[in-house]
C-alpha atoms as a PDB file:
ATOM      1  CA  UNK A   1       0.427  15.187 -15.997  1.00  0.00           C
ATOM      2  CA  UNK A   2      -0.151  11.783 -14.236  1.00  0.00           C
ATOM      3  CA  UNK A   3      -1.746  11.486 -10.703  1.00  0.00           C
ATOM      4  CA  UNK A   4       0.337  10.169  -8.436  1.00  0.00           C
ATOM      5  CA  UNK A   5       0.100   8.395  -4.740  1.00  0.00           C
ATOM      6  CA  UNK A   6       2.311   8.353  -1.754  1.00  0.00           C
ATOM      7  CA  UNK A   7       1.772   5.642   0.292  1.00  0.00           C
ATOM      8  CA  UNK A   8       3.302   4.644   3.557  1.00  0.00           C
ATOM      9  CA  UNK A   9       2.705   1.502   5.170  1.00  0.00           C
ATOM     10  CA  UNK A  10       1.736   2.175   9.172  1.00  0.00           C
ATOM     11  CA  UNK A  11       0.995  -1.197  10.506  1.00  0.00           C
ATOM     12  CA  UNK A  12       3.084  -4.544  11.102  1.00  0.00           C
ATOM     13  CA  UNK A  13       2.292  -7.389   8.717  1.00  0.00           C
ATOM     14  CA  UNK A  14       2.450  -9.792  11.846  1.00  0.00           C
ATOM     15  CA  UNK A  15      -0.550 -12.231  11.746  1.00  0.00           C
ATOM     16  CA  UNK A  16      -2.090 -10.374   9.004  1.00  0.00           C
ATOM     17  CA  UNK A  17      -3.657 -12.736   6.184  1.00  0.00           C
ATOM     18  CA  UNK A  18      -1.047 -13.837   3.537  1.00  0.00           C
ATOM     19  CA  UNK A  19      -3.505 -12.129   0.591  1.00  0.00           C
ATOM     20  CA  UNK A  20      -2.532  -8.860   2.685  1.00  0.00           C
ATOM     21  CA  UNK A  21       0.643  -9.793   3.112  1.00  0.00           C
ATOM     22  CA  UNK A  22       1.201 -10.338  -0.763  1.00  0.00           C
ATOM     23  CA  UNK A  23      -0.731  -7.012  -1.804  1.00  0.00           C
ATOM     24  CA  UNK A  24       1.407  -5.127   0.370  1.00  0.00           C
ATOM     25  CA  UNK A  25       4.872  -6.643  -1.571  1.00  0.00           C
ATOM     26  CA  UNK A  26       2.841  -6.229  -4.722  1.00  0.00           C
ATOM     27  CA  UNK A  27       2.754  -2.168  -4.043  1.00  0.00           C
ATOM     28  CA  UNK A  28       6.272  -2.480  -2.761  1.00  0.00           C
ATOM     29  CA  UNK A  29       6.200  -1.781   0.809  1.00  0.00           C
ATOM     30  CA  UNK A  30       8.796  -3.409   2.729  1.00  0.00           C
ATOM     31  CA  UNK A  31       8.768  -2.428   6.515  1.00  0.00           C
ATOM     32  CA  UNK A  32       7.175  -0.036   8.525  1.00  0.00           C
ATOM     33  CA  UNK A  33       7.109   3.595   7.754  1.00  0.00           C
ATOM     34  CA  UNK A  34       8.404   2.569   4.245  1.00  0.00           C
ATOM     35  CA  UNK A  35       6.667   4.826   1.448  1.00  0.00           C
ATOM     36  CA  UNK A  36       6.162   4.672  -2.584  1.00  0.00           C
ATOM     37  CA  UNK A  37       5.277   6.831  -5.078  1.00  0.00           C
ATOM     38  CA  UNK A  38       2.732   5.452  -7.529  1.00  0.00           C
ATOM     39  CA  UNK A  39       0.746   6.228 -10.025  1.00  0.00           C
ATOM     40  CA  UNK A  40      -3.061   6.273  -9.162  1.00  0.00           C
ATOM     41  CA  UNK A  41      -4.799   3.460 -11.446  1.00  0.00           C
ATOM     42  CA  UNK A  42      -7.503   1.858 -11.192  1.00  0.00           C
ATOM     43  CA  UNK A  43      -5.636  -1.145 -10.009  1.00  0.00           C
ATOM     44  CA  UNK A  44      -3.520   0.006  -7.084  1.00  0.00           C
ATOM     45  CA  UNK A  45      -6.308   1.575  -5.965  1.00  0.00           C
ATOM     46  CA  UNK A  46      -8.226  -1.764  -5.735  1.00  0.00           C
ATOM     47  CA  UNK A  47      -4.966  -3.047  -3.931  1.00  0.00           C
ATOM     48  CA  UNK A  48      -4.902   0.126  -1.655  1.00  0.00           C
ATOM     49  CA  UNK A  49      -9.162  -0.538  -0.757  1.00  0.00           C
ATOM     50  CA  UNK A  50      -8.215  -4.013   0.563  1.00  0.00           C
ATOM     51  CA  UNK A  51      -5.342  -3.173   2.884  1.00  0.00           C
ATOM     52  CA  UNK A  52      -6.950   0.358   3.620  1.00  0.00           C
ATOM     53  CA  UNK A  53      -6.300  -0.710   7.849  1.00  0.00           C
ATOM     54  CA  UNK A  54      -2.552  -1.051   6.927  1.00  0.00           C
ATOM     55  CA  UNK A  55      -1.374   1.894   4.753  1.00  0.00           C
ATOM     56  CA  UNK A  56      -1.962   5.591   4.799  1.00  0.00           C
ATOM     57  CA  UNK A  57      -2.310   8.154   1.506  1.00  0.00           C
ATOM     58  CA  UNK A  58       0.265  10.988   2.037  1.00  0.00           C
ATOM     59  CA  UNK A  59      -0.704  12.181  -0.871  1.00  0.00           C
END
């Protein structure tokens, strides 16, 4: 069975820094309060350390 995360982005984008900005489209987070399912890698978890202020883990 593969490990999956639930993320949920919690904070605006607004004047955030366009690396940010791109990371968040990159895990597929549109607007606020969107969430995705994804499967825990090593690499969205990289993606998920450097935006840590906008998103939260559900699960």
């Amino acid at each position: 069975m593969k490990k999956i995360l639930k993320i949920q982005l919690i904070k605006s984008l607004i004047g955030k820094k366009n690396t940010h900005r791109a990371i968040i489209r990159g895990l597929g987070l549109k607007r606020i309060n969107s969430v995705r399912v994804l499967n825990d890698t090593s690499s969205i978890r990289g993606m998920i350390n450097k935006v840590s202020y906008l998103v939260k883990i559900l699960s």
